[in-house]
PDB file of N, CA and C in Angstrom:
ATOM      1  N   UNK A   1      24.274 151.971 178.781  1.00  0.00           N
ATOM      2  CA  UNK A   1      23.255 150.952 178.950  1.00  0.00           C
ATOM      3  C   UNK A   1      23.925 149.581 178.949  1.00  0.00           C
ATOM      4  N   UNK A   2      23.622 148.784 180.080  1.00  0.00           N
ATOM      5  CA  UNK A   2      24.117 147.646 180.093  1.00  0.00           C
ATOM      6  C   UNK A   2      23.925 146.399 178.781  1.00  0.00           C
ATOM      7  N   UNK A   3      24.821 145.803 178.448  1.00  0.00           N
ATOM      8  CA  UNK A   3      24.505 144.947 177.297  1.00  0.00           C
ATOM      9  C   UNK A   3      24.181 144.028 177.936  1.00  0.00           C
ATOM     10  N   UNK A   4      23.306 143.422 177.424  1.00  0.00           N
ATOM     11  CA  UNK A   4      22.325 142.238 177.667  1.00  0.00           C
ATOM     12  C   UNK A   4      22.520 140.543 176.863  1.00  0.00           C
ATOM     13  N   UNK A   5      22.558 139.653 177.379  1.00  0.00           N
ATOM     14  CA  UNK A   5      22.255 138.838 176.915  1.00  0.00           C
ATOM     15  C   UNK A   5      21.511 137.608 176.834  1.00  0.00           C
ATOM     16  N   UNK A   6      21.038 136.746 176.533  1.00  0.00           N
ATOM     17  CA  UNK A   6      20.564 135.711 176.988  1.00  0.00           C
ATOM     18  C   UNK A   6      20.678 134.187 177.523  1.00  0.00           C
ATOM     19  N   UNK A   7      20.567 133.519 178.825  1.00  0.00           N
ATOM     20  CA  UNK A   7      20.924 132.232 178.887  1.00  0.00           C
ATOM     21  C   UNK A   7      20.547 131.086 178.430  1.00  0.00           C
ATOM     22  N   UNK A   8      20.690 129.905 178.490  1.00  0.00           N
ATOM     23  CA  UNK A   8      20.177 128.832 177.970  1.00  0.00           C
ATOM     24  C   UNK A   8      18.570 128.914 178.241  1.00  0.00           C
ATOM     25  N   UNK A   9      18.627 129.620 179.710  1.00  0.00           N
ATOM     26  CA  UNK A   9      17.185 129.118 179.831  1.00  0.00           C
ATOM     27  C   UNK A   9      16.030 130.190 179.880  1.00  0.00           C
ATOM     28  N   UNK A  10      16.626 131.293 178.871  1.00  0.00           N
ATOM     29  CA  UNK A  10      16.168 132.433 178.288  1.00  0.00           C
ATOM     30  C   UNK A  10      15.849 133.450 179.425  1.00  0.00           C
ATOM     31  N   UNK A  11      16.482 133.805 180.340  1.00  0.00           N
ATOM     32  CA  UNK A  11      16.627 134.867 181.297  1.00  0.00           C
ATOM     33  C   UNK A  11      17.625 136.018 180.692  1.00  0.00           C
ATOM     34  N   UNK A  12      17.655 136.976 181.207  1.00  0.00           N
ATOM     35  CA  UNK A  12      18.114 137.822 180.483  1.00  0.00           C
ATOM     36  C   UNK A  12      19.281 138.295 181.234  1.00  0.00           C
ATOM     37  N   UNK A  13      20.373 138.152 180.574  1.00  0.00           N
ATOM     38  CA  UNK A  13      21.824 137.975 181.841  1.00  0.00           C
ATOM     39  C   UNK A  13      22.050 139.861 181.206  1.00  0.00           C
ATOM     40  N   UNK A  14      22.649 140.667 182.264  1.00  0.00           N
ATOM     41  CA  UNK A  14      23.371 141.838 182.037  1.00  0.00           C
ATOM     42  C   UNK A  14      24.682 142.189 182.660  1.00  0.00           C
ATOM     43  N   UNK A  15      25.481 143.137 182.059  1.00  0.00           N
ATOM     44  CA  UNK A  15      26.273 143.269 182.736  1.00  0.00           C
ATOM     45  C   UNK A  15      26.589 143.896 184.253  1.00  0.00           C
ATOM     46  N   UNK A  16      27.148 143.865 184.996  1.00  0.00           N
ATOM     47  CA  UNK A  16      27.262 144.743 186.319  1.00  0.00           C
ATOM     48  C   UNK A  16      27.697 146.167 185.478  1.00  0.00           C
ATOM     49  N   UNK A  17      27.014 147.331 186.099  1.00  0.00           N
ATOM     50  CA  UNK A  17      27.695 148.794 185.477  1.00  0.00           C
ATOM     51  C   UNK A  17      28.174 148.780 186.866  1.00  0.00           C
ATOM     52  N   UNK A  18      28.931 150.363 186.370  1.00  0.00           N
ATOM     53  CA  UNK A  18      30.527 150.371 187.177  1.00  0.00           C
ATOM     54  C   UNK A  18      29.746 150.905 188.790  1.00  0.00           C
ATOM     55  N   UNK A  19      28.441 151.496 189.095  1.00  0.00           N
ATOM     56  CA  UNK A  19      28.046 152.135 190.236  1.00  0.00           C
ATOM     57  C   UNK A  19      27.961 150.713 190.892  1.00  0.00           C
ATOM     58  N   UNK A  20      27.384 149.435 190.699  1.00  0.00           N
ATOM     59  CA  UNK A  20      26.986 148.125 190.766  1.00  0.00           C
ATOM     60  C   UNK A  20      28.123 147.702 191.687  1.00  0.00           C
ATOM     61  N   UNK A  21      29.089 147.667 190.860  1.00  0.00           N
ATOM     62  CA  UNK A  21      30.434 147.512 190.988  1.00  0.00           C
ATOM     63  C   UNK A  21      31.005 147.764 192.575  1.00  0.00           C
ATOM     64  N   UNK A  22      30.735 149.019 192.426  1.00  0.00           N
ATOM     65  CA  UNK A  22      32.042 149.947 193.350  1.00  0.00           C
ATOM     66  C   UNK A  22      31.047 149.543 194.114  1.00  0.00           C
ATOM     67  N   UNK A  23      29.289 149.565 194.100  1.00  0.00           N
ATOM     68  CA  UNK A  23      28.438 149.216 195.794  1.00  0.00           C
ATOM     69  C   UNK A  23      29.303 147.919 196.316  1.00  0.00           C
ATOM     70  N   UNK A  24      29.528 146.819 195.276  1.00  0.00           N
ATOM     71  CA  UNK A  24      29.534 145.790 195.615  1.00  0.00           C
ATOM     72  C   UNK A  24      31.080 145.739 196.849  1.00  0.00           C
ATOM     73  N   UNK A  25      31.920 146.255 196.070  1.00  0.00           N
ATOM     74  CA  UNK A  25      33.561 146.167 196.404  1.00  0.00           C
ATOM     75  C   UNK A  25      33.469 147.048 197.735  1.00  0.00           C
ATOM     76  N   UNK A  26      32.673 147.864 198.023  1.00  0.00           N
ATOM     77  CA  UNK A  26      33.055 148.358 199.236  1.00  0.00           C
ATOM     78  C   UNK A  26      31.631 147.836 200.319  1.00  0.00           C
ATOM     79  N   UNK A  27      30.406 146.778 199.830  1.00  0.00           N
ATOM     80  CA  UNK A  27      30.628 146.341 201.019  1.00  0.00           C
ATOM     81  C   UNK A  27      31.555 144.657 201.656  1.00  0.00           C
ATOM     82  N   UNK A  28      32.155 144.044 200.297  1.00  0.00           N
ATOM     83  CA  UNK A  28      32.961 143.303 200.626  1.00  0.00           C
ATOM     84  C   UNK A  28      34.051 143.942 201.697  1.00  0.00           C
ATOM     85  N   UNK A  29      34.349 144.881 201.374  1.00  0.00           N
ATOM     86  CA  UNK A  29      34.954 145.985 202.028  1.00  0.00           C
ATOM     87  C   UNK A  29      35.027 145.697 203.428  1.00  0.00           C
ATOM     88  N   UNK A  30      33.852 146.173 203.943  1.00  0.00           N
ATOM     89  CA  UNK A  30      33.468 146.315 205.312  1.00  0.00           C
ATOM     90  C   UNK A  30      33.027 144.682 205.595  1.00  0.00           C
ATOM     91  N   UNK A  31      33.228 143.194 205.048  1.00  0.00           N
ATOM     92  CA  UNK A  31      33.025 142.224 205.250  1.00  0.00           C
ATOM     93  C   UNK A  31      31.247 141.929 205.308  1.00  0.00           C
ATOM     94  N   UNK A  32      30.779 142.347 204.742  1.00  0.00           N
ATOM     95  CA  UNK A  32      29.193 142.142 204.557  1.00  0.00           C
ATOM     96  C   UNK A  32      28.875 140.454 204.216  1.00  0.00           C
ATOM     97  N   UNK A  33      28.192 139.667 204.813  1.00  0.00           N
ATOM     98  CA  UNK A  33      28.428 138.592 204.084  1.00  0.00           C
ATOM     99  C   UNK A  33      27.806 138.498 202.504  1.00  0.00           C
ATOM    100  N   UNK A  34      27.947 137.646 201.675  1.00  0.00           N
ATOM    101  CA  UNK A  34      27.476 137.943 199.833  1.00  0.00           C
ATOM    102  C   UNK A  34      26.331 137.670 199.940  1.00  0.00           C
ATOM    103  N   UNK A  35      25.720 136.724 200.886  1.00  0.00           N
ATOM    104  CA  UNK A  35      24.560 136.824 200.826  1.00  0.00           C
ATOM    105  C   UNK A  35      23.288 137.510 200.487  1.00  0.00           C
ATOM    106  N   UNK A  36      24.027 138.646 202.231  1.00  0.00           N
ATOM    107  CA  UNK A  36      23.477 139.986 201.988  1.00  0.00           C
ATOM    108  C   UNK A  36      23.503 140.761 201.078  1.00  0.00           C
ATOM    109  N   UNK A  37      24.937 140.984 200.652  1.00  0.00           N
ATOM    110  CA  UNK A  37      25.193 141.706 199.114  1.00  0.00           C
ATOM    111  C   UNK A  37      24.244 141.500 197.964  1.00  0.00           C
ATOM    112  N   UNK A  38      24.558 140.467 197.754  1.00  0.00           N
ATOM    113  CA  UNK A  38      22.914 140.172 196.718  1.00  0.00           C
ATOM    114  C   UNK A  38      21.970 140.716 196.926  1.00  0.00           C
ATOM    115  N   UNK A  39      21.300 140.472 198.201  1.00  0.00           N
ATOM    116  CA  UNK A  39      19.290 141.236 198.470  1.00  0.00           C
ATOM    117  C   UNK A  39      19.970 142.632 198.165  1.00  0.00           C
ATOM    118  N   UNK A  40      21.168 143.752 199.087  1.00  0.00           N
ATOM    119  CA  UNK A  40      21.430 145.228 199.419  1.00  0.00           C
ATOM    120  C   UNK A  40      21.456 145.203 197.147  1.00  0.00           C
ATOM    121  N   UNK A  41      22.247 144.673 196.905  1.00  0.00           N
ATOM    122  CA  UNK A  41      22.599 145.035 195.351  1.00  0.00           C
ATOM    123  C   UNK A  41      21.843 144.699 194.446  1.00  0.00           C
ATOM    124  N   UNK A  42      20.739 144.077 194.679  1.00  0.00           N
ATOM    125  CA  UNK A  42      19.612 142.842 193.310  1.00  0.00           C
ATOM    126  C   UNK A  42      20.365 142.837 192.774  1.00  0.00           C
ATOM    127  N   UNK A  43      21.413 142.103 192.650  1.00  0.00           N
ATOM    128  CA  UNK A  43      21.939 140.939 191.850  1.00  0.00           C
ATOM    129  C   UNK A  43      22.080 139.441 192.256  1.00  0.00           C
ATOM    130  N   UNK A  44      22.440 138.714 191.134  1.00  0.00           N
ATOM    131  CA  UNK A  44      21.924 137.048 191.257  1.00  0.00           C
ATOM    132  C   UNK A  44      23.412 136.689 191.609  1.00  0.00           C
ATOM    133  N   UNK A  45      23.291 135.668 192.830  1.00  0.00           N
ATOM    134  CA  UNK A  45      24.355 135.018 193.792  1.00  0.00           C
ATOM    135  C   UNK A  45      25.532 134.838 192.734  1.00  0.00           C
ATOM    136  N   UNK A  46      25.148 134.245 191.608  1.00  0.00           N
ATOM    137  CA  UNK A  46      26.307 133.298 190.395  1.00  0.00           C
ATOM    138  C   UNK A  46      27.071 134.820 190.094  1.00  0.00           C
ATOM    139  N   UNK A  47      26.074 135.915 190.090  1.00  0.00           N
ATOM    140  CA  UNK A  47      27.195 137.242 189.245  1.00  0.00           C
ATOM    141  C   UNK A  47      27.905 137.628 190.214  1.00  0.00           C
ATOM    142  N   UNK A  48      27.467 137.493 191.766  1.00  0.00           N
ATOM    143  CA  UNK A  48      28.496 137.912 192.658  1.00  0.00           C
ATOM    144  C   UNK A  48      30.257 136.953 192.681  1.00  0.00           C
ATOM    145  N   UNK A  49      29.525 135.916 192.508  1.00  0.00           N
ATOM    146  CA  UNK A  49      30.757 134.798 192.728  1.00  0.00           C
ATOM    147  C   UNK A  49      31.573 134.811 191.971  1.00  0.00           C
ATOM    148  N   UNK A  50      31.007 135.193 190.469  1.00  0.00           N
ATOM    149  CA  UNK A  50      31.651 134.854 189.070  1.00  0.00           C
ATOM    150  C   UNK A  50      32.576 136.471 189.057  1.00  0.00           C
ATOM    151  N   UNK A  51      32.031 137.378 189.293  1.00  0.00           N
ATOM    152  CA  UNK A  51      32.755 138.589 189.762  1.00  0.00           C
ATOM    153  C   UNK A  51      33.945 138.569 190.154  1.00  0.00           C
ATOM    154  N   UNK A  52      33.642 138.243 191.544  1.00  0.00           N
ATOM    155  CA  UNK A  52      34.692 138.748 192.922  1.00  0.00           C
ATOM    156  C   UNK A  52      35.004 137.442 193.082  1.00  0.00           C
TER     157      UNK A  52
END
């Protein structure tokens, strides 16, 4: 279960788990732009960037 935490502005930040992960790295992979990656993965633009 992903650990959770909270931001300043009380949203609830989690970690990427490792399936998250590997979606993400292989469609950088195939050059997907991050954009897209975000909507294909629901994750928030800042965790992609702060990531990869």
């Amino acid at each position: 279960m992903p650990q959770e935490k909270y931001s300043r502005k009380g949203r609830r930040l989690k970690h990427l788990t490792k399936e998250k992960r590997v979606q993400v790295a292989v469609l950088l992979k195939q050059k997907v732009p991050k954009a897209q990656i975000t909507k294909i993965a629901v994750i928030l633009r800042s965790t992609l960037y702060n990531s990869y």
